[in-house]
C-alpha atoms as a PDB file:
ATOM      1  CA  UNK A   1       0.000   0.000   0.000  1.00  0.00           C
ATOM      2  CA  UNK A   2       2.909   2.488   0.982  1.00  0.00           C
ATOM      3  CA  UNK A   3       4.243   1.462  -2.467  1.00  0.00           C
ATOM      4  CA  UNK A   4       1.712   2.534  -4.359  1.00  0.00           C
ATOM      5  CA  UNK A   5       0.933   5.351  -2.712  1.00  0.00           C
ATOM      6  CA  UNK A   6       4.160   6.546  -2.974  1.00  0.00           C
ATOM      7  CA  UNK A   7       4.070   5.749  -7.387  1.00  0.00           C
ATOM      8  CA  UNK A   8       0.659   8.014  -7.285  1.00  0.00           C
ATOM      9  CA  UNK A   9       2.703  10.785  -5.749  1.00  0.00           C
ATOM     10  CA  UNK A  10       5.639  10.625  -8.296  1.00  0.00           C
ATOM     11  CA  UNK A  11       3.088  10.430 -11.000  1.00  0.00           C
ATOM     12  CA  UNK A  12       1.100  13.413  -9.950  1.00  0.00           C
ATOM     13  CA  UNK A  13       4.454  15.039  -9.441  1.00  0.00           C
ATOM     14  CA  UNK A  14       5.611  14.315 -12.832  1.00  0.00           C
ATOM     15  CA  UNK A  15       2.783  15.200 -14.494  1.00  0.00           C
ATOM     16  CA  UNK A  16       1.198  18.439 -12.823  1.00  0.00           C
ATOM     17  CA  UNK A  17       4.165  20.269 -11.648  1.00  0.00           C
ATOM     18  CA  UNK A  18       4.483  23.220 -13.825  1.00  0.00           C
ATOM     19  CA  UNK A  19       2.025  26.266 -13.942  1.00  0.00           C
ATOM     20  CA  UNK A  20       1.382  28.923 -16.788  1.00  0.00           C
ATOM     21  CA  UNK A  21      -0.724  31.601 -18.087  1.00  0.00           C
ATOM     22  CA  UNK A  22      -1.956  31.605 -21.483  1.00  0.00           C
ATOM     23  CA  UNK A  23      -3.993  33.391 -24.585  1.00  0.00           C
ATOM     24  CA  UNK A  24      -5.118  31.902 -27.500  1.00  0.00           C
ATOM     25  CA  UNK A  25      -4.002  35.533 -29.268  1.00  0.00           C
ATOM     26  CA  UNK A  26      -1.227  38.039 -27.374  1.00  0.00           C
ATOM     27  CA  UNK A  27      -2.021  41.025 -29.505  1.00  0.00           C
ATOM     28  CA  UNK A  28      -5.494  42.208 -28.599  1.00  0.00           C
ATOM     29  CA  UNK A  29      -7.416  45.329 -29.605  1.00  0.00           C
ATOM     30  CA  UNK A  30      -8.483  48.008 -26.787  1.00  0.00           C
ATOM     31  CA  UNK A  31     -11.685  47.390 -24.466  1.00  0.00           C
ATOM     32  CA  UNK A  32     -12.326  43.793 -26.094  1.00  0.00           C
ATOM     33  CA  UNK A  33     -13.140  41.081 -24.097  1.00  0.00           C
ATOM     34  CA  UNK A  34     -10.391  38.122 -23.307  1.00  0.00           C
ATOM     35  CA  UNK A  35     -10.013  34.810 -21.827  1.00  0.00           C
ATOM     36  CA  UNK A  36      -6.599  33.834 -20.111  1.00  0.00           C
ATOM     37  CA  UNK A  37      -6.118  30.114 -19.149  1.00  0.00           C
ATOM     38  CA  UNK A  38      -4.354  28.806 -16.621  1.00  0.00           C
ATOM     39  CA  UNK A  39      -2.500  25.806 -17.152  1.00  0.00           C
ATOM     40  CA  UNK A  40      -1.043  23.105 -14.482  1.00  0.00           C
ATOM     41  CA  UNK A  41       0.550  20.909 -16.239  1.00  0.00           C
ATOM     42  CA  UNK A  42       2.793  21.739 -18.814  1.00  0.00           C
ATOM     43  CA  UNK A  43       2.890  24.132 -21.618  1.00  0.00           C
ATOM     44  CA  UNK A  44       0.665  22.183 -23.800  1.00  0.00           C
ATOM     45  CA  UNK A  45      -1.972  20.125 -21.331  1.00  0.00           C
ATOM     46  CA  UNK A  46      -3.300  21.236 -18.288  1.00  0.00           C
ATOM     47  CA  UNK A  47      -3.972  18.502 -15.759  1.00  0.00           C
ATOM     48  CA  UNK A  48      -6.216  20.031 -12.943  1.00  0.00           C
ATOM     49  CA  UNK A  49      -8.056  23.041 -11.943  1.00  0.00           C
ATOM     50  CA  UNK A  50      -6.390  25.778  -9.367  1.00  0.00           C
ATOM     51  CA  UNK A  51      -9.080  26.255  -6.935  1.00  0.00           C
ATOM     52  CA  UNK A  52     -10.148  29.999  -5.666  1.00  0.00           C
ATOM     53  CA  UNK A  53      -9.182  28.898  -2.494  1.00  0.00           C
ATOM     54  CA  UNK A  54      -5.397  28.317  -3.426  1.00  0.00           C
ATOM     55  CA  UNK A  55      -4.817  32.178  -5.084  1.00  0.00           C
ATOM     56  CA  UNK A  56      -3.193  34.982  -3.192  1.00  0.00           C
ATOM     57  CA  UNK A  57      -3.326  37.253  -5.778  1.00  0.00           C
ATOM     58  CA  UNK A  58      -4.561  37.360  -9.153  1.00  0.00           C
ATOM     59  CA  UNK A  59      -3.392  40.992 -10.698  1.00  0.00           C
ATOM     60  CA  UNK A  60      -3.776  42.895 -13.897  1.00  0.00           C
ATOM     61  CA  UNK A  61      -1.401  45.684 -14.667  1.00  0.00           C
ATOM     62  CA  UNK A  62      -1.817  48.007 -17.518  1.00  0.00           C
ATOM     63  CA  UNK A  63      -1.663  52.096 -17.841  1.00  0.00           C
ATOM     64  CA  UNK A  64       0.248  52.529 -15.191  1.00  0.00           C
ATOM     65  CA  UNK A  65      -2.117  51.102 -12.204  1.00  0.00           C
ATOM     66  CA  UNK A  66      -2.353  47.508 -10.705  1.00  0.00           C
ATOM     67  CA  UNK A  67      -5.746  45.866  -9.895  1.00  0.00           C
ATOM     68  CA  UNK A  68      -6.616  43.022  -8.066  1.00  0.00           C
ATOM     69  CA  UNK A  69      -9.050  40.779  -9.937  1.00  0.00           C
ATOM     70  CA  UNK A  70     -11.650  39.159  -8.182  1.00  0.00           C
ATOM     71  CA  UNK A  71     -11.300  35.457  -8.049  1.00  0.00           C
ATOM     72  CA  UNK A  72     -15.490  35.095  -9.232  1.00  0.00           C
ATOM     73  CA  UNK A  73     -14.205  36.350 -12.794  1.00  0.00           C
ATOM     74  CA  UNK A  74     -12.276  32.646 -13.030  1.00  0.00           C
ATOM     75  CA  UNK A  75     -14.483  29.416 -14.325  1.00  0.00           C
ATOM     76  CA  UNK A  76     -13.267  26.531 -14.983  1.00  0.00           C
ATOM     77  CA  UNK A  77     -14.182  23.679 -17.919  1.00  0.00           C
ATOM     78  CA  UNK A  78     -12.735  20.484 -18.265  1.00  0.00           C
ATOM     79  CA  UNK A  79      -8.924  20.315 -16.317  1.00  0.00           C
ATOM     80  CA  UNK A  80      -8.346  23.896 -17.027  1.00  0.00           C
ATOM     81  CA  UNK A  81      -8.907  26.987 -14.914  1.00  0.00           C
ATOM     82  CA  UNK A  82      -9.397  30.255 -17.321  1.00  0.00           C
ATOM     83  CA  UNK A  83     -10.302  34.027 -16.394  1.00  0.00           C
ATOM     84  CA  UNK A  84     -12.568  36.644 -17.884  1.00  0.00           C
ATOM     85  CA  UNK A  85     -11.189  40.232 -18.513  1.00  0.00           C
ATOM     86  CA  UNK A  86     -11.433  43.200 -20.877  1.00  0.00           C
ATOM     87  CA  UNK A  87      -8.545  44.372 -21.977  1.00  0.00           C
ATOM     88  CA  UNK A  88      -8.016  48.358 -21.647  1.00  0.00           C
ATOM     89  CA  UNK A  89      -6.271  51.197 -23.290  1.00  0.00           C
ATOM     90  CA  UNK A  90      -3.464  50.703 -25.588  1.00  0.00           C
ATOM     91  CA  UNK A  91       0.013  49.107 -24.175  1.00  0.00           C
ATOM     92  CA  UNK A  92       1.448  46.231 -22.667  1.00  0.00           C
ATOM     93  CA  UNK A  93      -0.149  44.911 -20.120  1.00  0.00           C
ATOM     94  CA  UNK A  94       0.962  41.896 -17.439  1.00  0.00           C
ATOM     95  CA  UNK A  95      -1.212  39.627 -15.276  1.00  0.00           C
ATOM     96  CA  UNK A  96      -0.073  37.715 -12.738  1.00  0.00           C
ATOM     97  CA  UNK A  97      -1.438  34.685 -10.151  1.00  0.00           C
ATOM     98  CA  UNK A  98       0.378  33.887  -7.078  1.00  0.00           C
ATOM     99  CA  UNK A  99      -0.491  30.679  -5.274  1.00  0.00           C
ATOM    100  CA  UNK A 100      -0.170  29.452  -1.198  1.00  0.00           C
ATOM    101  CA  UNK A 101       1.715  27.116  -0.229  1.00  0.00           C
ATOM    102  CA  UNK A 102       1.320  23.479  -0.168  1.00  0.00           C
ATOM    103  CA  UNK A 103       2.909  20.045   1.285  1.00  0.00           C
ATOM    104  CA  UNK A 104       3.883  16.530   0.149  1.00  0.00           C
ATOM    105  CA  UNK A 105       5.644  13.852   1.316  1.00  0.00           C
ATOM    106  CA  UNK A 106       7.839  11.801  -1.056  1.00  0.00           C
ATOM    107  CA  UNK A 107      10.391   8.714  -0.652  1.00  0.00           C
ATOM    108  CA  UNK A 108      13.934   9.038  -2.190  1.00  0.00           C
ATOM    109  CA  UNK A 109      13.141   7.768  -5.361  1.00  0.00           C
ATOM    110  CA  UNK A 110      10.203   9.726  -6.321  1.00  0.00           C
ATOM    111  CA  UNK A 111      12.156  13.035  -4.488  1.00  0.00           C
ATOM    112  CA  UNK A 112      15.232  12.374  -6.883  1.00  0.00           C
ATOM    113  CA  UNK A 113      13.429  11.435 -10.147  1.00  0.00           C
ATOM    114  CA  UNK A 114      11.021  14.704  -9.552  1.00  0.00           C
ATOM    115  CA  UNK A 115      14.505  16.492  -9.326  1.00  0.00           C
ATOM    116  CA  UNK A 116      16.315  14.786 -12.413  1.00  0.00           C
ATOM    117  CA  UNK A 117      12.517  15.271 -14.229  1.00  0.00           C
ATOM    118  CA  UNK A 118      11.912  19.203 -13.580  1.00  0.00           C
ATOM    119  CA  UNK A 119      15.202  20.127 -13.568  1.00  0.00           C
ATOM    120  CA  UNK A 120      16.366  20.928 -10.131  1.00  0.00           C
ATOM    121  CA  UNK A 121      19.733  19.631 -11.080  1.00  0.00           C
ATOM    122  CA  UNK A 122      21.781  21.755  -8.491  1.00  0.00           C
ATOM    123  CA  UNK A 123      20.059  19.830  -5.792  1.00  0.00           C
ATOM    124  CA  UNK A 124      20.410  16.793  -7.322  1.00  0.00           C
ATOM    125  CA  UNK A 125      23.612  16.976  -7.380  1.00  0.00           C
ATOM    126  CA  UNK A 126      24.127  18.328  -3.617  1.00  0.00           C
ATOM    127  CA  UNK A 127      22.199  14.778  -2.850  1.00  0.00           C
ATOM    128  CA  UNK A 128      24.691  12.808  -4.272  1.00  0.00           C
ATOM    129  CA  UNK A 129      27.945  14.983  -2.886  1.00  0.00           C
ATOM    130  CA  UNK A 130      26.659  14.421   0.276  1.00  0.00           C
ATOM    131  CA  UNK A 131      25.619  11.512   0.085  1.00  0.00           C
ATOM    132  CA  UNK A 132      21.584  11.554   1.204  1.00  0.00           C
ATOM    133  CA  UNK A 133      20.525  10.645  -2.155  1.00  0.00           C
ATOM    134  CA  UNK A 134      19.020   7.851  -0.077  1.00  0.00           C
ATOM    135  CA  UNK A 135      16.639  10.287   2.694  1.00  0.00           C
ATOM    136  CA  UNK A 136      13.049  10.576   1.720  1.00  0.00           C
ATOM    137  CA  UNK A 137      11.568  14.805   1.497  1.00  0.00           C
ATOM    138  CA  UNK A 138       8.709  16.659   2.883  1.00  0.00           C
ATOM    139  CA  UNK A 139       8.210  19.835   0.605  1.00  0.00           C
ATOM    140  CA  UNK A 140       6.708  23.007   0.930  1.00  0.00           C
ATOM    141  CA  UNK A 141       6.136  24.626  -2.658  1.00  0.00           C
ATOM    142  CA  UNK A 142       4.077  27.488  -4.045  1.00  0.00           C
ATOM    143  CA  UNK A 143       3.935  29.054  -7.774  1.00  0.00           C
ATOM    144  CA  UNK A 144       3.865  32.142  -9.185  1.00  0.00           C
ATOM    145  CA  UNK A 145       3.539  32.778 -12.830  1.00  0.00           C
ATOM    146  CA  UNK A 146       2.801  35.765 -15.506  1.00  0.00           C
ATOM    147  CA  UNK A 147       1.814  36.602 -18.582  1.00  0.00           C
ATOM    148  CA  UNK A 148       2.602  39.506 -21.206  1.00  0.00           C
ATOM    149  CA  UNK A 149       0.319  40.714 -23.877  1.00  0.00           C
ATOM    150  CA  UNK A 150       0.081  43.868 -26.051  1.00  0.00           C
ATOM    151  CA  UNK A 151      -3.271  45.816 -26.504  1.00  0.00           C
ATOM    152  CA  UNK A 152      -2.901  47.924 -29.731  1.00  0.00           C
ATOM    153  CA  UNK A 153      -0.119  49.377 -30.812  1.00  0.00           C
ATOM    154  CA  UNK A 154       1.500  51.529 -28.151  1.00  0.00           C
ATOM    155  CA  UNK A 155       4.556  49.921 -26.593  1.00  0.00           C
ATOM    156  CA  UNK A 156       4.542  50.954 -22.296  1.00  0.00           C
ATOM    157  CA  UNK A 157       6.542  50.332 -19.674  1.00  0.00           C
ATOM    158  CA  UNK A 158       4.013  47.791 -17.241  1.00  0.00           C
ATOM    159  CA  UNK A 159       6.106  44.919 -18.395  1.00  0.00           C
ATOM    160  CA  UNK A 160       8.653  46.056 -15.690  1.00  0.00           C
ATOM    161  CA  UNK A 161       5.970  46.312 -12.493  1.00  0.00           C
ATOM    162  CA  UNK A 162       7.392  43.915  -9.557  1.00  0.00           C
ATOM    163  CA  UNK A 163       4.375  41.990  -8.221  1.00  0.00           C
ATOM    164  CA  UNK A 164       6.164  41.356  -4.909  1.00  0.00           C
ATOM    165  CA  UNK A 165       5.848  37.630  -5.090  1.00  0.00           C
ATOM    166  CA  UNK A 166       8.733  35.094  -3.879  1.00  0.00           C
ATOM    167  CA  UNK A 167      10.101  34.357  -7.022  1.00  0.00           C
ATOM    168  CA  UNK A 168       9.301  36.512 -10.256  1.00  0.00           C
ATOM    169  CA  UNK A 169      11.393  37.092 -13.866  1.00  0.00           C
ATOM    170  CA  UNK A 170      11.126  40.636 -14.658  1.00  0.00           C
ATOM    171  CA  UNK A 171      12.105  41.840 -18.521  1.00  0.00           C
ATOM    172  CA  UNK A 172      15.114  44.414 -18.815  1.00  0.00           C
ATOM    173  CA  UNK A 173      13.458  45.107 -22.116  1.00  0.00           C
ATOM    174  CA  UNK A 174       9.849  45.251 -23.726  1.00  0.00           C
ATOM    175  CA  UNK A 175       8.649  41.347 -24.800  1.00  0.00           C
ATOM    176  CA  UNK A 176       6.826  43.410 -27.504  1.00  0.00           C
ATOM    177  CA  UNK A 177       9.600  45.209 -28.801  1.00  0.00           C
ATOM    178  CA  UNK A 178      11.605  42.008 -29.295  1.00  0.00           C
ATOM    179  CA  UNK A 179      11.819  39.944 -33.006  1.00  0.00           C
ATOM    180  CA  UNK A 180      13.522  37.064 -34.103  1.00  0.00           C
ATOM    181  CA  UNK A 181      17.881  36.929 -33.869  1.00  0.00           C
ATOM    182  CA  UNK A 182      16.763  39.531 -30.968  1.00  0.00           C
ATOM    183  CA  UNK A 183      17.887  39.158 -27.530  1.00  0.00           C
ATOM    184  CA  UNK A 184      15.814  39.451 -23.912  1.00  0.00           C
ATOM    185  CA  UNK A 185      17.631  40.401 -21.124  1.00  0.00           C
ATOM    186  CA  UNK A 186      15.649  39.286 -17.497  1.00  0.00           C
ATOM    187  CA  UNK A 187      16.274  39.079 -14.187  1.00  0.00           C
ATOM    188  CA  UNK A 188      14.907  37.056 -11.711  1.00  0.00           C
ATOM    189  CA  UNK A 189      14.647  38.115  -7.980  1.00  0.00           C
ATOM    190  CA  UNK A 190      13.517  36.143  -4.667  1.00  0.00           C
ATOM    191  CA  UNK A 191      11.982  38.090  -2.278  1.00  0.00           C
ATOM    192  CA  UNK A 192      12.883  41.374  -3.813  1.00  0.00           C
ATOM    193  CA  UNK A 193      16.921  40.323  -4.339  1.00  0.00           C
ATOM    194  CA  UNK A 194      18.393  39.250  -7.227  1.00  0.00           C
ATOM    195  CA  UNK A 195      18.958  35.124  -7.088  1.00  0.00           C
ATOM    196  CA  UNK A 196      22.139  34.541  -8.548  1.00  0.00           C
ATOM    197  CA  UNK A 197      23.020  31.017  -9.990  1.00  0.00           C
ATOM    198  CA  UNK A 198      19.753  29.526 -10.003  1.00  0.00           C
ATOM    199  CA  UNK A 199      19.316  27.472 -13.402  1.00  0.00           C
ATOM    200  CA  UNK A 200      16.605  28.459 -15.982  1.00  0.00           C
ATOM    201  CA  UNK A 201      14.762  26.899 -18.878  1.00  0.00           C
ATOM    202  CA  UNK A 202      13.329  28.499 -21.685  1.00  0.00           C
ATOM    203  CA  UNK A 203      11.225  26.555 -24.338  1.00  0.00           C
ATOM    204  CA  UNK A 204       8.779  28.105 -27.341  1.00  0.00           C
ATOM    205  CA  UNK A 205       6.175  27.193 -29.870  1.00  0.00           C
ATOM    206  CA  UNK A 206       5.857  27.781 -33.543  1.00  0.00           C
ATOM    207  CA  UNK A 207       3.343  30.033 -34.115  1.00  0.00           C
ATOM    208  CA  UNK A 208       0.673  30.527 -37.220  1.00  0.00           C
ATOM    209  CA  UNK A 209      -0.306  33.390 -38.705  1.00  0.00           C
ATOM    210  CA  UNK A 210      -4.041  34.998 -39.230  1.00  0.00           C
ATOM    211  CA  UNK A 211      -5.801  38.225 -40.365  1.00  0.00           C
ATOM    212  CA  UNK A 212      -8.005  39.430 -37.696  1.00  0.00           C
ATOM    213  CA  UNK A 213      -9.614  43.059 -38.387  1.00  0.00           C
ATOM    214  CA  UNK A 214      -7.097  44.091 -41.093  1.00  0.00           C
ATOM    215  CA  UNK A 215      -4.191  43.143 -38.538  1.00  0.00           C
ATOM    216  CA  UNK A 216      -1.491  40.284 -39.001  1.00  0.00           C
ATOM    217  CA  UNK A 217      -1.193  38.098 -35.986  1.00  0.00           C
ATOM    218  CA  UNK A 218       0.976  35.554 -34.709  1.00  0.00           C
ATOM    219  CA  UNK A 219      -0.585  32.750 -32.015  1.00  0.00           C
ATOM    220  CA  UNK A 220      -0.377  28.892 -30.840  1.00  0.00           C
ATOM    221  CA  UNK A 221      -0.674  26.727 -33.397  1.00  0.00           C
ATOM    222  CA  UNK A 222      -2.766  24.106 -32.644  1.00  0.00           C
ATOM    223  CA  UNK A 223      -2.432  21.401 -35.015  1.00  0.00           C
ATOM    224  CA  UNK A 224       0.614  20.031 -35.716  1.00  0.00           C
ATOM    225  CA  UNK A 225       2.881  22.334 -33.401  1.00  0.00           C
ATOM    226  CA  UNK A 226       6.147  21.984 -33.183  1.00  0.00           C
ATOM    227  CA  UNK A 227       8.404  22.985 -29.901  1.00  0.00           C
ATOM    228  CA  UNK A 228      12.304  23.833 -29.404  1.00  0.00           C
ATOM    229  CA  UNK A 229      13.900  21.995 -27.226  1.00  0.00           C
ATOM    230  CA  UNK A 230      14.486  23.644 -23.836  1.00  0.00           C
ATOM    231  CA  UNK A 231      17.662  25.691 -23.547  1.00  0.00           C
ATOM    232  CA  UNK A 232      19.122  26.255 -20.043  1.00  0.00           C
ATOM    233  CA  UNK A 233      20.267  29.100 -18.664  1.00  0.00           C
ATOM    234  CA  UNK A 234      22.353  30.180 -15.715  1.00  0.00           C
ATOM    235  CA  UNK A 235      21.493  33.531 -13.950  1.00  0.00           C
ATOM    236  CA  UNK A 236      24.654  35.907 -13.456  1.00  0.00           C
ATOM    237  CA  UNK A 237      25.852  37.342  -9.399  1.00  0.00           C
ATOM    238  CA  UNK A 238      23.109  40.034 -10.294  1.00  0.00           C
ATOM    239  CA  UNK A 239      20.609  37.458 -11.171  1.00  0.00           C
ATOM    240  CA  UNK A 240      20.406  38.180 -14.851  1.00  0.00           C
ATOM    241  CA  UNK A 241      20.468  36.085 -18.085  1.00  0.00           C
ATOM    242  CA  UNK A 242      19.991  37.174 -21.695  1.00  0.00           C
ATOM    243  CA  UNK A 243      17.557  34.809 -23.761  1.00  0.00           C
ATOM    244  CA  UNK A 244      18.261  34.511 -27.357  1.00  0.00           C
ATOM    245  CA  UNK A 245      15.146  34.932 -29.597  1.00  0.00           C
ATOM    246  CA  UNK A 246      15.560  32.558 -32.606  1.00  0.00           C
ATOM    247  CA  UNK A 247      11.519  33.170 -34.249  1.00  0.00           C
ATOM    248  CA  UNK A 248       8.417  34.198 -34.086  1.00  0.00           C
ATOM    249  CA  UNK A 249       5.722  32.402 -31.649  1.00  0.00           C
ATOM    250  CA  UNK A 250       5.167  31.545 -28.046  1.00  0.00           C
ATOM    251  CA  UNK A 251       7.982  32.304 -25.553  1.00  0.00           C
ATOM    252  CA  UNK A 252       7.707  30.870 -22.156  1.00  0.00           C
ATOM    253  CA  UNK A 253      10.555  31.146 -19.244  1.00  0.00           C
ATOM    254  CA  UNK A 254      10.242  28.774 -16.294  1.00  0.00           C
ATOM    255  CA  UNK A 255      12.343  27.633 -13.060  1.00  0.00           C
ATOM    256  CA  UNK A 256      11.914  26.008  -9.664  1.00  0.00           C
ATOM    257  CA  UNK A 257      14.183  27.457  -6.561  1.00  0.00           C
ATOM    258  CA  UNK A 258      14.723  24.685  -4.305  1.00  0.00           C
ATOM    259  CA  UNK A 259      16.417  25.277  -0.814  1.00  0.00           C
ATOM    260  CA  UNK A 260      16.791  22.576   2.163  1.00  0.00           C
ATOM    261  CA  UNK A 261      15.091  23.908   5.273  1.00  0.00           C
ATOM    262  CA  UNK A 262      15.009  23.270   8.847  1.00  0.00           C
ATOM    263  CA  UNK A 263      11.828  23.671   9.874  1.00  0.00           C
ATOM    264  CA  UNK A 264       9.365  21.635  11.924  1.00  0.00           C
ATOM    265  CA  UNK A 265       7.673  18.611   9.581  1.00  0.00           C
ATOM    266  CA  UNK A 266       9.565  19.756   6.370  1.00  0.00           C
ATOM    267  CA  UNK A 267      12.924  19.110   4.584  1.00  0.00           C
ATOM    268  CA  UNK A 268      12.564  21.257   1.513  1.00  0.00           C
ATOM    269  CA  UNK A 269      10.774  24.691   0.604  1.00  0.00           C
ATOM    270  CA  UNK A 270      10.471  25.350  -3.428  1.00  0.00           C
ATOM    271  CA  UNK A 271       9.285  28.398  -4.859  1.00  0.00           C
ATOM    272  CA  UNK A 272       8.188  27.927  -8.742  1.00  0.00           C
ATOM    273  CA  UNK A 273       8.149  30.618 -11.496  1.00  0.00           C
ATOM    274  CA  UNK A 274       7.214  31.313 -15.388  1.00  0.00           C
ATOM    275  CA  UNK A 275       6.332  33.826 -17.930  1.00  0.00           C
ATOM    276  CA  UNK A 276       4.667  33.658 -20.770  1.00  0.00           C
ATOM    277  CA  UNK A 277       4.785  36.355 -23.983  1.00  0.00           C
ATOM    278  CA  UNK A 278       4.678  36.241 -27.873  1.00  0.00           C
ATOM    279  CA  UNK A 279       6.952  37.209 -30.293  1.00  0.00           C
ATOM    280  CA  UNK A 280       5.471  38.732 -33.315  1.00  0.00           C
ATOM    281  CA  UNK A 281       5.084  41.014 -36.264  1.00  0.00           C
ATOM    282  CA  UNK A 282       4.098  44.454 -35.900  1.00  0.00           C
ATOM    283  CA  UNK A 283       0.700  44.769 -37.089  1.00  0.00           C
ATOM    284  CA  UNK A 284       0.066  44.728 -40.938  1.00  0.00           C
ATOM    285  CA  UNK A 285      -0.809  48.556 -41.518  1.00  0.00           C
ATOM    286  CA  UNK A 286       2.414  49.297 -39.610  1.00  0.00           C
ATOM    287  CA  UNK A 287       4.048  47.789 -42.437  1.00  0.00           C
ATOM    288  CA  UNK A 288       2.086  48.859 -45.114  1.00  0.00           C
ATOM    289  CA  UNK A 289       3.051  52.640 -44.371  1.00  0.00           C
ATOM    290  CA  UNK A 290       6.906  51.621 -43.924  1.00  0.00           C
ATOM    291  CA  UNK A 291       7.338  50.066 -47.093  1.00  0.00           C
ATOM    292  CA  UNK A 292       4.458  51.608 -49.355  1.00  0.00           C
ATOM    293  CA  UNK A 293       4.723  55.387 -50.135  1.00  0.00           C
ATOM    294  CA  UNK A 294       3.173  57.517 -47.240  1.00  0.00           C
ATOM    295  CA  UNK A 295      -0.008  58.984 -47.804  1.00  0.00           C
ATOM    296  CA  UNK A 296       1.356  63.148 -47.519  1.00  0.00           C
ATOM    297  CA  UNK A 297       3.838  62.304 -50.857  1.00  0.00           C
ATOM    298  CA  UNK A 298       0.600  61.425 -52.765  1.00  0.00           C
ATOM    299  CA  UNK A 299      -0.913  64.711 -50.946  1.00  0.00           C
ATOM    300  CA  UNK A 300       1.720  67.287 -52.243  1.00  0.00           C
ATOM    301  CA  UNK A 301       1.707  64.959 -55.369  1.00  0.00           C
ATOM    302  CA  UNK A 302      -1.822  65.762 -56.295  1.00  0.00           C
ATOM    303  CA  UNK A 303      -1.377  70.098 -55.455  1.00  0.00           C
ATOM    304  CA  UNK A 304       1.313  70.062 -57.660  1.00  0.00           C
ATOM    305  CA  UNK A 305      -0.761  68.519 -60.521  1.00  0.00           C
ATOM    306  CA  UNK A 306      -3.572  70.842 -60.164  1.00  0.00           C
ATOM    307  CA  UNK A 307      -1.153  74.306 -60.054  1.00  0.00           C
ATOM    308  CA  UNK A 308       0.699  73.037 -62.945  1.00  0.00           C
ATOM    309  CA  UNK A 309      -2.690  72.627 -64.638  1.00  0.00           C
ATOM    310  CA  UNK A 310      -3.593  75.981 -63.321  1.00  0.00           C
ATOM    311  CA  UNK A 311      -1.317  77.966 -64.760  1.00  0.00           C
ATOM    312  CA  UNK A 312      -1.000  75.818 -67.879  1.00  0.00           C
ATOM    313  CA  UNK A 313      -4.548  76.856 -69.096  1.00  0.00           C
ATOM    314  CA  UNK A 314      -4.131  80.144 -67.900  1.00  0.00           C
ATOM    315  CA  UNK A 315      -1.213  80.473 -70.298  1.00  0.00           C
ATOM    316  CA  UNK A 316      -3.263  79.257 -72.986  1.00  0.00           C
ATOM    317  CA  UNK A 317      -5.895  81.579 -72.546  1.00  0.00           C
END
C-alpha cells in the first residue's frame, strides 16, 4: 500500500508540476473582451483546476495602475482553470497569479526522479555529494507565474511592475519590442533580491499566422505544433540572463528554486516561477506605411498637378 501510494505521488508530481498563463491571441485590440487560461501541467496540457481557495493574488497591470481581480471572474471547464477580462487602453499589459503554499511527502526515489525530471539539477547533485541521495523529502512549494500581452499598438513600460511575489522574472526590455535573432535580457529576484546562480529553462512554440480586423497576428498553433527543445540558462551574481530569440511564436521562461530547510515537519521549501509572452510582427498597416509610399507624398503629389494645370490653361488663354 505504501508502495503505491508513494508511485501516485511521483506520477502526480511528474505530471502536474508546472504552472502557466496563457492566450489563445497576445495582440489584442483596446476594451475587447479576453479569456486567459491557466494551465497546471505543462505548456501544452493542463492537468487540474487551481481552486479559488489556493490564489493569493490574481493581478492585472496596464496604464500605469495595478488591480486586483476578483477570483469570481475565473471558471473553470474540463482540467483547465481560465479568467474573464477586458482588456483596456493601448500598451502592454501583465497579469499575474500567485499561489499558497502546499505540502507533500515523497520517498527518495520519487524526491530524486522529480529532481532529475523538472530540472532541479543543483540539488540533485548536492544529494549525491553528500551523500543523502538515499533520505526521503517533505516539501513546501508554491507558484507564481505571468503573462505579457500587447493591446494595440503603443509599446509601455508595465512589463517592468514587480508583483512582490517570492520568485518573479522581470524583462530588462519590452517582450513586444523584441523579433527574431533579438535578444531578452531578465532578471529574476527572490523576495525582492536578485537570485544569482539559479538554473533556468526556456522553451517556445511555432506560431501561425491569421488576419483578424485588417491586422497580421501571430498565435499557438494548434495542429501540428512543433516545440524547441528547452535551452538552459544560468542567472549571473546580479541574477540576470539574456535569452536569445531565434523566431516568431510563443515564448515561455520557467524555473523552480529549491532550498533545504530546517523547519518543523519539512525538509525542503520550493518556490516555482514562469512567464509567458509572444513574439510577433508588428501589425500589418504598420508595415504597409513603412514600405508603401506615405499617404502626404501622394498629398503634395496631387497640389502640384492641379497648379501646374492651373497655370498651364491660364497660359493658354
Amino acid at each position: 500500500m505504501k508502495r503505491l501510494f508513494f508511485s501516485l505521488t511521483i506520477l502526480v508530481l511528474l505530471s502536474s508540476h508546472d504552472m502557466f498563463l496563457k492566450l489563445d491571441q497576445y495582440f489584442l485590440e483596446p476594451n475587447t473582451d479576453a479569456v486567459i487560461a491557466l494551465y497546471n501541467g505543462t505548456f501544452d496540457q493542463s492537468d487540474n483546476v487551481i481552486t479559488r481557495d489556493r490564489m493569493i493574488d490574481v493581478s492585472l497591470v496596464g496604464s500605469g495602475k495595478r488591480t486586483t481581480m476578483d477570483t469570481s471572474a475565473w471558471f473553470e471547464k474540463d482540467k483547465t482553470t481560465y479568467l474573464n477580462l477586458t482588456t483596456g487602453s493601448q500598451g502592454t499589459w501583465v497579469a499575474g497569479v500567485s499561489t499558497k503554499p502546499r505540502t507533500f511527502g515523497m520517498s527518495a526515489k520519487s524526491f530524486n526522479d522529480y529532481l532529475k525530471h523538472d530540472g532541479v539539477l543543483d540539488m540533485l547533485t548536492s544529494r549525491e555529494t553528500n551523500g543523502t541521495l538515499g533520505d526521503s523529502a517533505i516539501e513546501k512549494y508554491s507558484k507564481h507565474v505571468k503573462i505579457f500581452f500587447q493591446v494595440g499598438d503603443e509599446r509601455t513600460n508595465d512589463y517592468q511592475t514587480e508583483l512582490g511575489y517570492p520568485i518573479e522574472f522581470i524583462p530588462l526590455k519590452n517582450p513586444y519590442t523584441i523579433h527574431p535573432d533579438d535578444s531578452l535580457p531578465v532578471k529574476l529576484v527572490f523576495n525582492g533580491q536578485p537570485l544569482a546562480n539559479q538554473l533556468v529553462y526556456v522553451g517556445n512554440k511555432a506560431a501561425s499566422k491569421h488576419t483578424h480586423n485588417g491586422h497580421t497576428h501571430s498565435h499557438d498553433e494548434k495542429t501540428d505544433h512543433k516545440h524547441d527543445e528547452l535551452r538552459q540558462f544560468r542567472t549571473d551574481e546580479q541574477g540576470l540572463f539574456n535569452v536569445p530569440i531565434s523566431s516568431e511564436g510563443i515564448w515561455y521562461i520557467r524555473t523552480i528554486h529549491l532550498v533545504e530547510v530546517e523547519e518543523e515537519g519539512l525538509t525542503h521549501e520550493s518556490n516555482w516561477a514562469t512567464i509567458t509572452f509572444a513574439v510577433g510582427k508588428e501589425h500589418a498597416h504598420e508595415h504597409d506605411h513603412e514600405e508603401g509610399i506615405p499617404g502626404y507624398v501622394f498629398g503634395l503629389l496631387s497640389v502640384l498637378i492641379v497648379a501646374v494645370l492651373f497655370f498651364w490653361f491660364n497660359r493658354k488663354k
